[in-house]
Protein backbone atom coordinates (compact mmCIF):
# COMPACT_ATOMS: atom_id res chain seq x y z
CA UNK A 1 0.00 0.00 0.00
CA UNK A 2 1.58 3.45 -1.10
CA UNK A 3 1.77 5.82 2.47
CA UNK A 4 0.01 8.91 1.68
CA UNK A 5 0.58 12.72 2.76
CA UNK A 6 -1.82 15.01 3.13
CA UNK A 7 -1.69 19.04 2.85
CA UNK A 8 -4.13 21.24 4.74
CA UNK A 9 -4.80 24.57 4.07
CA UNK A 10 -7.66 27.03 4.09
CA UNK A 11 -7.70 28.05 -0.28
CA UNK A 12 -5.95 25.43 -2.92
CA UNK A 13 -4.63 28.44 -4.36
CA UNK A 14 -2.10 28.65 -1.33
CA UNK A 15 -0.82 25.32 -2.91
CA UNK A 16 -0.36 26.59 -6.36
CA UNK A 17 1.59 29.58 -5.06
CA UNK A 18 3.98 27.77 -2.71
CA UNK A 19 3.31 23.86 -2.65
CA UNK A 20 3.94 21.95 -6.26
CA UNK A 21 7.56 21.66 -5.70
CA UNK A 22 7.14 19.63 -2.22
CA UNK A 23 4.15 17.59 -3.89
CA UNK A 24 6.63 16.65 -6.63
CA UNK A 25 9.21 15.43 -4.52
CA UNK A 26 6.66 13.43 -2.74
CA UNK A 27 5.43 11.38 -5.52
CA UNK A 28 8.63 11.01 -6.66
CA UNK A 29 9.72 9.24 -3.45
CA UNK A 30 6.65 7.23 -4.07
CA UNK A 31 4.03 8.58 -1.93
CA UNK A 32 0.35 9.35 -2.46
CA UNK A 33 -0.64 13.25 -2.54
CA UNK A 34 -3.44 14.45 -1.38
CA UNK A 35 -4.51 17.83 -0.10
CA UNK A 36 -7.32 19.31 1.77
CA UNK A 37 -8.97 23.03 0.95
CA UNK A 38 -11.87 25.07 0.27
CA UNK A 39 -11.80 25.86 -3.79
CA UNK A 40 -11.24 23.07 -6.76
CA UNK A 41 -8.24 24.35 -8.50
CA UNK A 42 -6.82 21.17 -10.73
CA UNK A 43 -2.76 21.07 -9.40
CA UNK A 44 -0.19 19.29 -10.60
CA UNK A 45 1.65 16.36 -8.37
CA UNK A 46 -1.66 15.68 -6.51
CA UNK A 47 -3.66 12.49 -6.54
CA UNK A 48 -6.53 13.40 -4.84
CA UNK A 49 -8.47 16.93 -3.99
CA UNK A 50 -10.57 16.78 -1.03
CA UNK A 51 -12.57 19.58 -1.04
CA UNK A 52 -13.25 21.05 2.44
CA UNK A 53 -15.17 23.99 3.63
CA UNK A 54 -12.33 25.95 5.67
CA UNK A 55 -13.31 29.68 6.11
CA UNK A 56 -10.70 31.97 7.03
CA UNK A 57 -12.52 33.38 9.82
CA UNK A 58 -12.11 31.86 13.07
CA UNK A 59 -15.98 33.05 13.93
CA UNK A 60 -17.41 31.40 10.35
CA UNK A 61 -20.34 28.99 10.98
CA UNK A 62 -18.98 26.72 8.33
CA UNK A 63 -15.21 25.74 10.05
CA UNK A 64 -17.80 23.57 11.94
CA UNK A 65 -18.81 21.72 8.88
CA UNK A 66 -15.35 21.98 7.66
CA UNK A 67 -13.82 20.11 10.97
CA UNK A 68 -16.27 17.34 10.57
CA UNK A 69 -15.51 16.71 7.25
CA UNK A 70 -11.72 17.21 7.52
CA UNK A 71 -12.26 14.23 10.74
CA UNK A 72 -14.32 11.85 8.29
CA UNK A 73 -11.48 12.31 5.37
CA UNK A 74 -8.66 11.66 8.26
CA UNK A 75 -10.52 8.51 9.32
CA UNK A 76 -11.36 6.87 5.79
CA UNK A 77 -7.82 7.95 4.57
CA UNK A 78 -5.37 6.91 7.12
CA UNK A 79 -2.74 9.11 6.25
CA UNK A 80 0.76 8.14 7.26
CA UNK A 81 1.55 12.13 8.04
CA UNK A 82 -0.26 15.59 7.83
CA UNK A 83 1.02 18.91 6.97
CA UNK A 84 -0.67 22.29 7.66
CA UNK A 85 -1.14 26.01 6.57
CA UNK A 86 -2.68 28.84 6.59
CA UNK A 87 -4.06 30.08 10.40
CA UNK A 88 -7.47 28.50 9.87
CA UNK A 89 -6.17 25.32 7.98
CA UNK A 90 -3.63 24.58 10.48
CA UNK A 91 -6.12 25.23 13.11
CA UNK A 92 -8.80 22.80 12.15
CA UNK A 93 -6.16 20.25 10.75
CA UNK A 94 -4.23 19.88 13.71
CA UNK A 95 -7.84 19.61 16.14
CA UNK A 96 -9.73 17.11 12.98
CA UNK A 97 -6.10 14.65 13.50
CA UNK A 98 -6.11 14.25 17.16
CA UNK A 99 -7.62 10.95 16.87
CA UNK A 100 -5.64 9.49 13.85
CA UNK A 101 -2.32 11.15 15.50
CA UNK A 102 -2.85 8.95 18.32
CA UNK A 103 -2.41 5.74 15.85
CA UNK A 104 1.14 6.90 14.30
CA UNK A 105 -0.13 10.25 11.83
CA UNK A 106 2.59 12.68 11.94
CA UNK A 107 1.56 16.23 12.19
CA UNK A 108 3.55 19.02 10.49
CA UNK A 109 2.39 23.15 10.85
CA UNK A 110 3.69 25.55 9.15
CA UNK A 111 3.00 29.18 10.34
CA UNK A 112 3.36 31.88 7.52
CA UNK A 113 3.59 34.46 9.75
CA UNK A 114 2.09 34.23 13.74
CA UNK A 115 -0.93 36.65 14.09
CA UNK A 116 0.97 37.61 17.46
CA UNK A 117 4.39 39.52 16.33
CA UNK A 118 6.75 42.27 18.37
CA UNK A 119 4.14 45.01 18.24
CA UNK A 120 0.98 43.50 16.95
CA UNK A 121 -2.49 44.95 18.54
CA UNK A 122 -3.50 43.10 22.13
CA UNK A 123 -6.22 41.45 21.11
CA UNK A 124 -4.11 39.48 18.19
CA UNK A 125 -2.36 38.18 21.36
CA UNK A 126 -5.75 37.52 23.58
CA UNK A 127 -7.08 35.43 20.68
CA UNK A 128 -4.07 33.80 18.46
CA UNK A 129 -1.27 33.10 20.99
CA UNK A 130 -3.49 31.06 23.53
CA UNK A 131 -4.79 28.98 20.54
CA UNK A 132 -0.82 28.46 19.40
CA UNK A 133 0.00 27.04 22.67
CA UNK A 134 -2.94 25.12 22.71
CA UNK A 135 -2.64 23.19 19.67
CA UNK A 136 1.02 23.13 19.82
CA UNK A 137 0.13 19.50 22.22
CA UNK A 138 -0.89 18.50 18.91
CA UNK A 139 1.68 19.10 16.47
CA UNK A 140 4.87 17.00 16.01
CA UNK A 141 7.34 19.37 13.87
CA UNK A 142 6.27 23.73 13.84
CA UNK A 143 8.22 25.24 10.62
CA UNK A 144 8.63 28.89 10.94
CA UNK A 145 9.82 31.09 8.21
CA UNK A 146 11.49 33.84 9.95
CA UNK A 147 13.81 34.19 13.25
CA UNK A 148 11.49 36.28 15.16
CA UNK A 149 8.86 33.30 14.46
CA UNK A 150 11.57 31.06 15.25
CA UNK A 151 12.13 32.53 18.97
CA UNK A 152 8.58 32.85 19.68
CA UNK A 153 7.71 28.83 18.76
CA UNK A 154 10.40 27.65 20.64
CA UNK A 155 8.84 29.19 23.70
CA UNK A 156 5.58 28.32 23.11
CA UNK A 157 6.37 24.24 22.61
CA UNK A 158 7.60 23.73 25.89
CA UNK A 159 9.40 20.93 24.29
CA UNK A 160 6.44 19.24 23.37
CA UNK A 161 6.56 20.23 20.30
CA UNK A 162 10.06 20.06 17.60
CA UNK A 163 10.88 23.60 16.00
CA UNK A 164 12.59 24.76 13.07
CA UNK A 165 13.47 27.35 10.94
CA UNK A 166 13.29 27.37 6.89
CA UNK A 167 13.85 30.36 5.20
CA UNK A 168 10.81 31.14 3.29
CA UNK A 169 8.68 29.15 0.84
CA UNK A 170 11.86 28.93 -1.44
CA UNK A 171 12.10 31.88 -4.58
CA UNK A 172 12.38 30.92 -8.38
CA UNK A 173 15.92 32.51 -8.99
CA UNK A 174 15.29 30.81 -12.50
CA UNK A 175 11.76 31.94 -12.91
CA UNK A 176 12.15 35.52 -12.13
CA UNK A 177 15.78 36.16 -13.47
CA UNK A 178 16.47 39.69 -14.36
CA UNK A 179 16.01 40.80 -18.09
CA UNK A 180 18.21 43.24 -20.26
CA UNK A 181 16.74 46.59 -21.36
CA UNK A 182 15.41 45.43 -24.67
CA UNK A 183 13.43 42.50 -23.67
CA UNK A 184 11.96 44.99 -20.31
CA UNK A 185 10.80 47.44 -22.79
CA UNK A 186 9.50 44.91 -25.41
CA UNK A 187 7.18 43.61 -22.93
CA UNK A 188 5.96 47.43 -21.87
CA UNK A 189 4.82 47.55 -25.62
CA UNK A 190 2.85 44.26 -25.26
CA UNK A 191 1.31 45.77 -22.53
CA UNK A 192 0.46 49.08 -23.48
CA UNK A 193 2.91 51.20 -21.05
CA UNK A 194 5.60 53.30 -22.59
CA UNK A 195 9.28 53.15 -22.13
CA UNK A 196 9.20 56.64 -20.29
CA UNK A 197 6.56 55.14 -17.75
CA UNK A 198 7.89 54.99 -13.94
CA UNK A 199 6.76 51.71 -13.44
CA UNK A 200 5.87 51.02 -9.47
CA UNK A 201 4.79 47.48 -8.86
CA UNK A 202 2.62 46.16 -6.12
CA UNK A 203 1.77 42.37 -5.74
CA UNK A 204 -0.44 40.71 -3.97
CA UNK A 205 -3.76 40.26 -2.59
CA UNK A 206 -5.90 43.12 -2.41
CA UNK A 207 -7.08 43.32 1.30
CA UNK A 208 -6.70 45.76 4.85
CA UNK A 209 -3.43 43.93 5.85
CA UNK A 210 -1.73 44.36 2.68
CA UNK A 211 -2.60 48.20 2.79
CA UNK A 212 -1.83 49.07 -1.12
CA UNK A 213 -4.33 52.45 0.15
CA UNK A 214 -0.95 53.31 1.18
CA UNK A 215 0.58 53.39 -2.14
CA UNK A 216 -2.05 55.20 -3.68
CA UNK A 217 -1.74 58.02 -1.52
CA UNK A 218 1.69 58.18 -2.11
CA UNK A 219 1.16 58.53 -5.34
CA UNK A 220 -1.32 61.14 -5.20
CA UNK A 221 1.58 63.20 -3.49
CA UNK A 222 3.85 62.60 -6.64
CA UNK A 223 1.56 62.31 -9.63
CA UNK A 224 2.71 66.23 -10.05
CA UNK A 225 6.56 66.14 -9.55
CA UNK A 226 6.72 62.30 -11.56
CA UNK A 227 3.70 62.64 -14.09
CA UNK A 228 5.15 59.73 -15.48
CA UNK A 229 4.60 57.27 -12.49
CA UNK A 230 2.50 54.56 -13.13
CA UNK A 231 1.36 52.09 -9.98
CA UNK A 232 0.56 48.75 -11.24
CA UNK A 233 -1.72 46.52 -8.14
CA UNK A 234 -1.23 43.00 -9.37
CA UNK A 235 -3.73 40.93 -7.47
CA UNK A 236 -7.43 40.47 -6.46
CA UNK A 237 -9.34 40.85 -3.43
CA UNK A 238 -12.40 42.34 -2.02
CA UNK A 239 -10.31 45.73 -1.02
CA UNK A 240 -10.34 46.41 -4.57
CA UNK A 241 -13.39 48.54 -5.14
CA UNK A 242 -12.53 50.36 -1.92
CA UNK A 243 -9.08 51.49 -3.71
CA UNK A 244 -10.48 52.17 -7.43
CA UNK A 245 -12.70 54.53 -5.54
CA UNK A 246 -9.78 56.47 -3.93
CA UNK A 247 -8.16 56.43 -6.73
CA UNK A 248 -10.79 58.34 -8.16
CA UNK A 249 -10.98 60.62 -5.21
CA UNK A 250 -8.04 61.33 -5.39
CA UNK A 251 -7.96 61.57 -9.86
CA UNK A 252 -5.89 59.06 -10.05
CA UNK A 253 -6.88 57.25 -12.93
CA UNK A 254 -4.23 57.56 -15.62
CA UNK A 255 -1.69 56.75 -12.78
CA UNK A 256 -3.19 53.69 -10.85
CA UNK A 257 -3.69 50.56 -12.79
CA UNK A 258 -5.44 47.56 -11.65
CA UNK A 259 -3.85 44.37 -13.59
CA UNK A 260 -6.13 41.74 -11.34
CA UNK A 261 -4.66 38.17 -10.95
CA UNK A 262 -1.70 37.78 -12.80
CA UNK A 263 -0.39 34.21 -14.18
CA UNK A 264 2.89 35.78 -15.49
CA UNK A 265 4.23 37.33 -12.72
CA UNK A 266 7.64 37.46 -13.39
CA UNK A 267 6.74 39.61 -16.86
CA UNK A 268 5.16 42.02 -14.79
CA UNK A 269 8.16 42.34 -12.39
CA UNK A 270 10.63 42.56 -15.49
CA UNK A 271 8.70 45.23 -17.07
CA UNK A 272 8.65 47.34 -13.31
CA UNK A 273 11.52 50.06 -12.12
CA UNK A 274 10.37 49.59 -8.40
CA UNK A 275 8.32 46.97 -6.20
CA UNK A 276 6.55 48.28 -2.89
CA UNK A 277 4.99 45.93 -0.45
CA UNK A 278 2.67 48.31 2.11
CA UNK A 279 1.87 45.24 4.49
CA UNK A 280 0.96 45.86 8.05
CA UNK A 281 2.31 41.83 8.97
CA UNK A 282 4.13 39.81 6.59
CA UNK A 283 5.78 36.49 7.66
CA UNK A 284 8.29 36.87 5.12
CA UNK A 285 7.16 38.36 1.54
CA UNK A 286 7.40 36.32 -1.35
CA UNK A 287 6.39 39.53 -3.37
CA UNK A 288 9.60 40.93 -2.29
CA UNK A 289 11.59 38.23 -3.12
CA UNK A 290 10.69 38.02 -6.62
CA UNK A 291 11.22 41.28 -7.05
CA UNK A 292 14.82 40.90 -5.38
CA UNK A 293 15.56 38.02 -7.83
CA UNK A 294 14.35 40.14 -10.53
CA UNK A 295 17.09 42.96 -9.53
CA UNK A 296 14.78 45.27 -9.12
CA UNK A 297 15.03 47.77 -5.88
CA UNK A 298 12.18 47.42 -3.18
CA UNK A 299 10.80 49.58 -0.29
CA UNK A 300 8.55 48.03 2.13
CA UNK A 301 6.97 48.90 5.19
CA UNK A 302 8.86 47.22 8.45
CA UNK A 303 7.52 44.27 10.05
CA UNK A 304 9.07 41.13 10.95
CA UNK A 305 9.49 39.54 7.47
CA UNK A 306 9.98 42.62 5.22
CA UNK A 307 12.72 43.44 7.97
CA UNK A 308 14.66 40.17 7.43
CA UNK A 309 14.94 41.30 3.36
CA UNK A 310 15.55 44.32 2.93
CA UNK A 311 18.67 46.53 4.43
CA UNK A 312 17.38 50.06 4.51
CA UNK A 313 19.68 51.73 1.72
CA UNK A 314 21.57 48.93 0.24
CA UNK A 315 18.64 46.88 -1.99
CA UNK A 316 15.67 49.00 -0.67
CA UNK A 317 14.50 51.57 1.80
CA UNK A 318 12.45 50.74 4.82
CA UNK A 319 9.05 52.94 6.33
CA UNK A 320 6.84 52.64 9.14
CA UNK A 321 3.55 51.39 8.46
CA UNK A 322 1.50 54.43 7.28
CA UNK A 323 4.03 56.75 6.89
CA UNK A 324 2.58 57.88 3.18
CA UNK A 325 5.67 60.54 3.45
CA UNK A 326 8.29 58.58 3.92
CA UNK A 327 7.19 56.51 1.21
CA UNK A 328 6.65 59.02 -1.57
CA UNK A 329 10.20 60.65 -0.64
CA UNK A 330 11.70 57.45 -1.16
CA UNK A 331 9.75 56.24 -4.48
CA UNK A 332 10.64 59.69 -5.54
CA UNK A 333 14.74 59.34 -4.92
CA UNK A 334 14.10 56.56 -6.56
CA UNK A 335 13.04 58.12 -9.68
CA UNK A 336 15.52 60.69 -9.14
CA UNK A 337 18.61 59.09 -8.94
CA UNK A 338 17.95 56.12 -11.28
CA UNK A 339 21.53 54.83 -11.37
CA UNK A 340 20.57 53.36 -8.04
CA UNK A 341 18.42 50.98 -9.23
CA UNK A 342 20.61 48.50 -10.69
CA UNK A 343 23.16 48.58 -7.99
CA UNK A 344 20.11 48.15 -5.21
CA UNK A 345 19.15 45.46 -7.66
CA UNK A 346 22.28 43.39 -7.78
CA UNK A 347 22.40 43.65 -4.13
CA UNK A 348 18.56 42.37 -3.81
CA UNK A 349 19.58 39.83 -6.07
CA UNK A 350 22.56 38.53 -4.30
CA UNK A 351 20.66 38.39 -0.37
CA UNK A 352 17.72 36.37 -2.01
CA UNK A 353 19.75 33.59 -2.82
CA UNK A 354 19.37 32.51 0.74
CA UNK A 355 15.74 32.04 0.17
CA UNK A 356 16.13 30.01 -2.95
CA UNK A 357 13.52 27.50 -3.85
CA UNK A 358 16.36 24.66 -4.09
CA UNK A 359 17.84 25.72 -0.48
CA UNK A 360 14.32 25.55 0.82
CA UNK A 361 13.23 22.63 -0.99
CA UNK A 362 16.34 21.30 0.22
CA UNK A 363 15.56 21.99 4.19
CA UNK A 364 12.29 20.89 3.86
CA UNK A 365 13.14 17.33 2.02
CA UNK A 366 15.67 16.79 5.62
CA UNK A 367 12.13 17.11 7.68
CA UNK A 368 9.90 15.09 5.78
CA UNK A 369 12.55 12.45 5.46
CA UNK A 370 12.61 12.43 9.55
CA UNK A 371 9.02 12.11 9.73
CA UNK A 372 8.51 9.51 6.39
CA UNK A 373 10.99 7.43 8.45
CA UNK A 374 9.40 7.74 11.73
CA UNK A 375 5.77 6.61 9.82
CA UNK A 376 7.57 4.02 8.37
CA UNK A 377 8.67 2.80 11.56
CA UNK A 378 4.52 2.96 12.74
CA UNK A 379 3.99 0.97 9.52
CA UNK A 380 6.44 -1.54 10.60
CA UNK A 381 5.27 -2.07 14.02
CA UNK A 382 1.31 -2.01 12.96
């Protein structure tokens, strides 16, 4: 009988972003994929999509629904080991295996980012840390990907639990390579910008903790000294509306363009001068690092996992959360000085080879391998 993994997270779409590479290596040591999610995206590497109703808020009627199912998959299944993301997949993951974790299922969590970080609001703490330390009783291996993270889980085990660090979800140096000038403009003609455009690139969702409101405030302060800037949001999300009507407010339409989802990333990154990332948390910021391995200078706001990429001055700038000033003066000696650019590049470039898909890959292969060997050992014994 082929031993089978499962992966449990809240959207499938968190598996296209970050999983395929871990659900190739899997069936390529032999194992059955499977993976558990609300949404019925067809992946690659997987041999079985359960769907599952998991909400992403913790108060959502349907997590109820969502944990019974999850506990009736678990017991038909018998998977030899489980790993977890996402707050709300981890959380009903880890509390639907309790009962097949008592027969030999190894549990795996990774945390993208704790909810409680080094100045987040109280109540994040009153809520998110107590259910950490709970369900850490339940997990056999927490993954963080950042050193504050890192610190914080090995407290909260109490030994119970085995910690470690991997940096990141692992970057596509390959994928997101830097381009020369002729290819970066020939793709600004495919997509209707010119070659005189400031390009400023945003990625990602489109929601209150990634803040891109920010941005377009910023650029309401420099639409008159850089009538050339062009802000590019590449992503969805139900903020969206909320920001096409401030940038209307604020008559920003010829400067703000919404590009929606985006399956070519990395052409949108080589076509950009500058990528901003206006989160309020991050655990790390895979945004970032594609625009790092794409050379191209960043400035982000600080929080635990922008502040582990970027050195303030050398491949970016750094600026509190909010501080629309700070941001704009930077994007705009940027745009002033552009022989920084590819220097900050190269130097982006260069620190995100430490987050490398293969080095992560890599890390992660040494933890499954403890825990395929350890269910192996249950199969054994059975």
């Amino acid at each position: 009988m082929k031993k089978k993994v499962l992966f449990c997270a809240t959207v499938d779409y968190h598996f296209k972003a970050f999983h395929l590479p871990y659900f190739r290596w899997f069936q390529e040591q032999g194992w059955e994929v499977h993976t558990a999610a609300n949404g019925q995206l067809e992946l690659p590497y997987v041999n079985q999509a359960h769907l599952i109703p998991i909400q992403r808020s913790p108060f959502h009627v349907r997590n109820r629904l969502a944990y019974v199912e999850l506990k009736k998959l678990l017991a038909k299944e018998h998977y030899d080991f489980i790993h977890c993301h996402t707050p709300m997949g981890s959380v009903i993951g880890r509390l639907a295996a309790k009962g097949t974790r008592k027969k030999g299922t190894k549990v795996l969590y990774t945390a993208h980012g704790f909810h409680f970080w080094q100045g987040a609001p109280l109540q994040n703490w009153l809520l998110y840390y107590p259910i950490e330390r709970f369900l850490a009783r339940y997990t056999d291996a927490l993954i963080t990907i950042n050193g504050e993270d890192f610190k914080r889980a090995d407290r909260l085990s109490k030994e119970r639990t085995s910690v470690y660090y991997v940096p990141g979800m692992g970057v596509d140096m390959k994928r997101f390579a830097p381009v020369d000038e002729k290819e970066k403009q020939s793709l600004r003609a495919a997509y209707g910008f010119s070659s005189e455009d400031f390009i400023v690139l945003c990625a990602g969702e489109l929601n209150t903790n990634k803040n891109q409101g920010m941005l377009i405030k910023a650029c309401a302060q420099l639409s008159r000294k850089i009538p050339n800037i062009t802000i590019v949001f590449a992503g969805e999300g139900t903020m969206r509306p909320n920001y096409e009507k401030l940038t209307r407010q604020l008559h920003l339409e010829n400067h703000v363009h919404f590009a929606g989802f985006c399956k070519q990333m990395e052409e949108w990154m080589h076509m950009s001068d500058v990528c901003v990332s206006t989160s309020l948390r991050e655990g790390l910021g895979m945004n970032l690092l594609e625009a790092m391995s794409a050379e191209k200078p960043v400035v982000a706001t600080e929080n635990r996992g922008h502040c582990e990429l970027v050195k303030h001055g050398v491949n970016g700038f750094l600026v509190k959360p909010q501080d629309v000033n700070s941001l704009a003066d930077y994007l705009q000696q940027l745009y002033d000085k552009k022989d920084q650019l590819p220097l900050m590049g190269k130097a982006g470039r260069s620190m995100a080879h430490a987050f490398a898909q293969e080095q992560t890959v890599r890390a992660m292969e040494e933890i499954y391998t403890i825990y395929m060997d350890q269910a192996e050992k249950v199969i054994q014994h059975a």
